[in-house]
Protein backbone atom coordinates (compact mmCIF):
# COMPACT_ATOMS: atom_id res chain seq x y z
CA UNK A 1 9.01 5.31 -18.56
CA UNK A 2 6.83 6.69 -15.40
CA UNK A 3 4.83 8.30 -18.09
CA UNK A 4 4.22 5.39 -20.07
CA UNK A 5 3.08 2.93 -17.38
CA UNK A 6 0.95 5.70 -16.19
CA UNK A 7 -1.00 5.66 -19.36
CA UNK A 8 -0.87 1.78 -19.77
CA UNK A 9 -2.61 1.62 -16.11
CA UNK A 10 -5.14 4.22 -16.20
CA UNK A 11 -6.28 2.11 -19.78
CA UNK A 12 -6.16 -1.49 -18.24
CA UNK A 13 -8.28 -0.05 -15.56
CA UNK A 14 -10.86 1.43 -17.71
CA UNK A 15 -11.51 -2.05 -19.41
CA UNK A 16 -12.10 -3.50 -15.47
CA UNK A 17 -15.76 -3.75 -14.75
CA UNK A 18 -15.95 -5.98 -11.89
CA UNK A 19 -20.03 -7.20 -10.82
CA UNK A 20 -18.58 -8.20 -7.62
CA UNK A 21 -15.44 -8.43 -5.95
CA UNK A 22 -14.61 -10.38 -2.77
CA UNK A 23 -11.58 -10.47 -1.35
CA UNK A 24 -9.90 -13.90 1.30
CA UNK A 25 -10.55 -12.49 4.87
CA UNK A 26 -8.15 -13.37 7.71
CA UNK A 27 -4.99 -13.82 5.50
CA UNK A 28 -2.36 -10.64 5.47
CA UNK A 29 -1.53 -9.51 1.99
CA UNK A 30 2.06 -7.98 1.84
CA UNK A 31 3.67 -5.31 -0.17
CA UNK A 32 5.19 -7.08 -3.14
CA UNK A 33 8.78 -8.05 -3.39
CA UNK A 34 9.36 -8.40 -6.98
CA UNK A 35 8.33 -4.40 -7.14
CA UNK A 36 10.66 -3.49 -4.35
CA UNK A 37 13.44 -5.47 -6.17
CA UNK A 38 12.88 -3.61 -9.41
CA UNK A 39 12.73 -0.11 -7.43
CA UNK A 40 15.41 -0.87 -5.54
CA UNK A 41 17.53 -2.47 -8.96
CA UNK A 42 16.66 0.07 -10.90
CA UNK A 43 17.99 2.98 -8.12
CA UNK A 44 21.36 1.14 -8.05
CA UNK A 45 21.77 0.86 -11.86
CA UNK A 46 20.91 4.29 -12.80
CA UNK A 47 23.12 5.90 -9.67
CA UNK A 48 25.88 3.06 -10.99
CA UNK A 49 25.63 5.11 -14.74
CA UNK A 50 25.63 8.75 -13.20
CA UNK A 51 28.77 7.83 -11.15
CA UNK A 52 30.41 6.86 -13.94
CA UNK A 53 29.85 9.39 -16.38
CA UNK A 54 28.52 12.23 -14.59
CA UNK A 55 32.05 13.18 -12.79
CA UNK A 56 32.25 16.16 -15.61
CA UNK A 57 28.87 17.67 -14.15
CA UNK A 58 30.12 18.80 -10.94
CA UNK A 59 30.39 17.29 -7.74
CA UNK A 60 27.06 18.10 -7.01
CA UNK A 61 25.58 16.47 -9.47
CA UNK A 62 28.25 13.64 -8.61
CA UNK A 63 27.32 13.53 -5.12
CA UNK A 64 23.78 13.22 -5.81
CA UNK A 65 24.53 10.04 -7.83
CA UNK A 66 26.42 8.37 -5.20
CA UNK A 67 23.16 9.11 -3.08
CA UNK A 68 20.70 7.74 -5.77
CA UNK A 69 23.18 4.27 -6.20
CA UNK A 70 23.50 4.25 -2.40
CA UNK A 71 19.44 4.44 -2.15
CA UNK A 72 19.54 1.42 -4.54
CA UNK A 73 21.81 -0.82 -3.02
CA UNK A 74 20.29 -0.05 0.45
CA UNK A 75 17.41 -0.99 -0.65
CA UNK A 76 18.10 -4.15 -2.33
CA UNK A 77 19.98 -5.12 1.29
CA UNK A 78 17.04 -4.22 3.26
CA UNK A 79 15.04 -6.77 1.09
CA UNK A 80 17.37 -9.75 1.13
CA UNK A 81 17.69 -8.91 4.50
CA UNK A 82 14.07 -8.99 4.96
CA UNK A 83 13.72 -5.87 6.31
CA UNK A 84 11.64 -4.61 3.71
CA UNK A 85 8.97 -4.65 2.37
CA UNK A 86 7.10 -3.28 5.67
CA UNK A 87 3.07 -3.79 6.19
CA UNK A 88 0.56 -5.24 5.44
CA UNK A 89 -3.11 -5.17 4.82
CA UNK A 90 -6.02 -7.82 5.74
CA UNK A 91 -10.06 -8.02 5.49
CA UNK A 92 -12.09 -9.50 8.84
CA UNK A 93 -15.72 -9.12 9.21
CA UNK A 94 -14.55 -5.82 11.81
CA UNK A 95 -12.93 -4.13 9.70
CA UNK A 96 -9.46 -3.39 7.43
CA UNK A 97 -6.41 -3.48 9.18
CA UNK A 98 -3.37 -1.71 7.97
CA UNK A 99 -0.02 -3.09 9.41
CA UNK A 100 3.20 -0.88 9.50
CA UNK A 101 6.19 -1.64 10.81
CA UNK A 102 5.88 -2.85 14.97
CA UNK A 103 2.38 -2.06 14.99
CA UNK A 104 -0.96 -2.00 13.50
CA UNK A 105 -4.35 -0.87 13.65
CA UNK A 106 -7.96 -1.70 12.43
CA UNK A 107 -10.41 0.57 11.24
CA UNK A 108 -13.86 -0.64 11.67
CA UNK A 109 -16.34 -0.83 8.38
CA UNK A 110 -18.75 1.65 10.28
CA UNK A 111 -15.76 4.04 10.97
CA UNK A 112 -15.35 4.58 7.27
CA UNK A 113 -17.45 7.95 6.05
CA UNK A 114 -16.07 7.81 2.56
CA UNK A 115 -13.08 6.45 0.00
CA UNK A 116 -11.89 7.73 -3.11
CA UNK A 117 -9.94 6.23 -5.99
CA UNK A 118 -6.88 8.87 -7.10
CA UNK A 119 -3.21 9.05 -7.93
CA UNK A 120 -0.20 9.88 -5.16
CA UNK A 121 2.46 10.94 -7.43
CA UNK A 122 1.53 9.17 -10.41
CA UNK A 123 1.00 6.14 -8.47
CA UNK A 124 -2.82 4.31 -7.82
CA UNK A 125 -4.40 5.19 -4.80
CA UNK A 126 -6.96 4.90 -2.60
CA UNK A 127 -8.00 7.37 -0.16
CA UNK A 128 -10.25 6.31 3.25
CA UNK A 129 -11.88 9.23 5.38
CA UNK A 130 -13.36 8.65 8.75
CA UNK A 131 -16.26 9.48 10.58
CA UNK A 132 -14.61 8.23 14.27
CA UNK A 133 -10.60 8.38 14.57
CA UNK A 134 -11.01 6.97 18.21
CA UNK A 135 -12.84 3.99 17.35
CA UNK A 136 -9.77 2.43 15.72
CA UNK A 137 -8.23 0.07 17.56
CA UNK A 138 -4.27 -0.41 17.62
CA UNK A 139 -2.13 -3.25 18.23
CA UNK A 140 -0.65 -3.16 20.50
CA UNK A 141 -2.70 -1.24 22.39
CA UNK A 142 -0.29 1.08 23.94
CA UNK A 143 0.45 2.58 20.15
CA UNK A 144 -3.04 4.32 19.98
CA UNK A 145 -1.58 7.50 20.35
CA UNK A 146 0.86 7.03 17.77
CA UNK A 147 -1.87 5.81 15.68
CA UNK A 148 -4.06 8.83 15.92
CA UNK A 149 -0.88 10.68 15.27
CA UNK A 150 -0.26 9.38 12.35
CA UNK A 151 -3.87 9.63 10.80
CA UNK A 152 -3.58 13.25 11.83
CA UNK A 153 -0.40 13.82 9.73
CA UNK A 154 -1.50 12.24 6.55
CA UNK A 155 -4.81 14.13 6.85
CA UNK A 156 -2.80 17.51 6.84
CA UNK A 157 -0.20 16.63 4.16
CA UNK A 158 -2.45 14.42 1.91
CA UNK A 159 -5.93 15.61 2.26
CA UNK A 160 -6.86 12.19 4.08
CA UNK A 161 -6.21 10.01 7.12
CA UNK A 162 -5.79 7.06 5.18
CA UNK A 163 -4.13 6.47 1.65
CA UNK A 164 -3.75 2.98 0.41
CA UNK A 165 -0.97 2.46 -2.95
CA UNK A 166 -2.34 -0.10 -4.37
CA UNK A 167 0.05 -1.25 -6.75
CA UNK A 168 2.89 -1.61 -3.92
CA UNK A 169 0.20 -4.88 -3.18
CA UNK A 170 -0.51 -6.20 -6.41
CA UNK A 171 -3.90 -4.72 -6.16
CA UNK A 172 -5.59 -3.30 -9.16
CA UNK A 173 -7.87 0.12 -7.56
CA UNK A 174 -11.22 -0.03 -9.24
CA UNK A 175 -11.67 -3.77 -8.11
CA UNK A 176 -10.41 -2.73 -4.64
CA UNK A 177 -12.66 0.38 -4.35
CA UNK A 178 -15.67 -1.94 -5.40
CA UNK A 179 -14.58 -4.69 -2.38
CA UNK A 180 -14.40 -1.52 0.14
CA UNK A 181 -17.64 -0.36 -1.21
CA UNK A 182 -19.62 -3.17 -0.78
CA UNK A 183 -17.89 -4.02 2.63
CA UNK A 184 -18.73 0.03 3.98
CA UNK A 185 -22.39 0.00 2.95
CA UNK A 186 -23.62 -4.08 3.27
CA UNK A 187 -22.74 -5.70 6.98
CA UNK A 188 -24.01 -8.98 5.45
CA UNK A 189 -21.50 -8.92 3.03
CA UNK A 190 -18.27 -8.67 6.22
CA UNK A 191 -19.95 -12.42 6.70
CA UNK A 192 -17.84 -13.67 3.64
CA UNK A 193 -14.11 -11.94 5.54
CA UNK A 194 -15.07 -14.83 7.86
CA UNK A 195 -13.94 -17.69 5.55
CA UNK A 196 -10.46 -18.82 5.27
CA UNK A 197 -8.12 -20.71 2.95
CA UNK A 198 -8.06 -24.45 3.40
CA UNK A 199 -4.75 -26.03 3.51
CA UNK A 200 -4.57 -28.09 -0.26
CA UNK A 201 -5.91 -31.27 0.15
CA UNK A 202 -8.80 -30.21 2.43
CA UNK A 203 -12.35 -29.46 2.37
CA UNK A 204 -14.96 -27.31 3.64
């Protein structure tokens, strides 16, 4: 199944060739809930059939069900409890910010010496280096350090201080990676992260 919609994705993004992409600045686009319902659902239901059937394995292999149902159920709790999903993302003319949970930070367009579009086990990904780690700013401020911490982890374990998975947003890569690219390299096009959604009913 992981296989398949690996194959079906890398396709449907082939056949994307975006002129131009903008993207709403100002407004915080959240991890999707109808993917963390379907992770979490389909967690519970497989650990639900190994339970049931796998006692004859061992109770290793029994244990290790119980764990992959309890995953499931955990996580479908977290989410009516709104506890998940966590973050965030959002586009202003200063730069991206990435939101986690209790804090934040925003890297500045300037900051960014390079992105990449790749795969994190199996899933779409987009990878952001830096030219300046202390010129990203964190909210609240006292959480720099953590910040800085963090960047510093992922850039030992994943190759870089940033990684972005897109589909956990609804994003599709290539049209993100041509937003990002056109943000890094033209200041006059940050002007358009400026404008923000009118309530229905109004105009500009």
């Amino acid at each position: 199944m992981v296989f398949a919609t690996s194959i079906v994705r890398k396709f449907r993004f082939r056949r994307l060739r975006a002129l131009r992409v903008e993207i709403i600045g100002g407004v915080p686009i959240r991890p999707s809930r109808a993917t963390v319902f379907v992770f979490g659902a389909s967690l519970a239901m497989m650990g639900i059939v190994l339970v049931a059937f796998g006692r004859s394995y061992g109770i290793v292999f029994w244990a290790l069900a119980w764990l992959i149902a309890i995953a499931g159920f955990a996580t479908l709790l977290g989410l009516a409890a709104g506890w998940l999903p966590v973050g965030y993302l959002q586009f202003d003319p200063p730069g991206i910010t990435i939101g986690r949970r209790g804090w934040a930070y925003t890297v500045p367009w300037d900051c960014i010496s390079g992105i990449s579009a790749g795969e994190y086990h199996d899933n779409a990904a987009l990878f952001i280096w830096l030219d300046h780690p202390d010129a990203i700013s964190a909210h609240p401020p006292e959480r720099k350090g953590q910040v800085l911490k963090h960047l510093a982890r992922n850039a030992r374990w994943i190759g870089a201080p940033i990684m972005l998975m897109t589909s956990q947003y609804g994003m599709d890569l290539p049209l993100l990676v041509n937003a990002m690219e056109r943000y890094i390299t033209s200041p006059s096009a940050r002007t358009e992260l400026s404008r923000r959604l009118l309530p229905q009913g109004d105009s500009a």
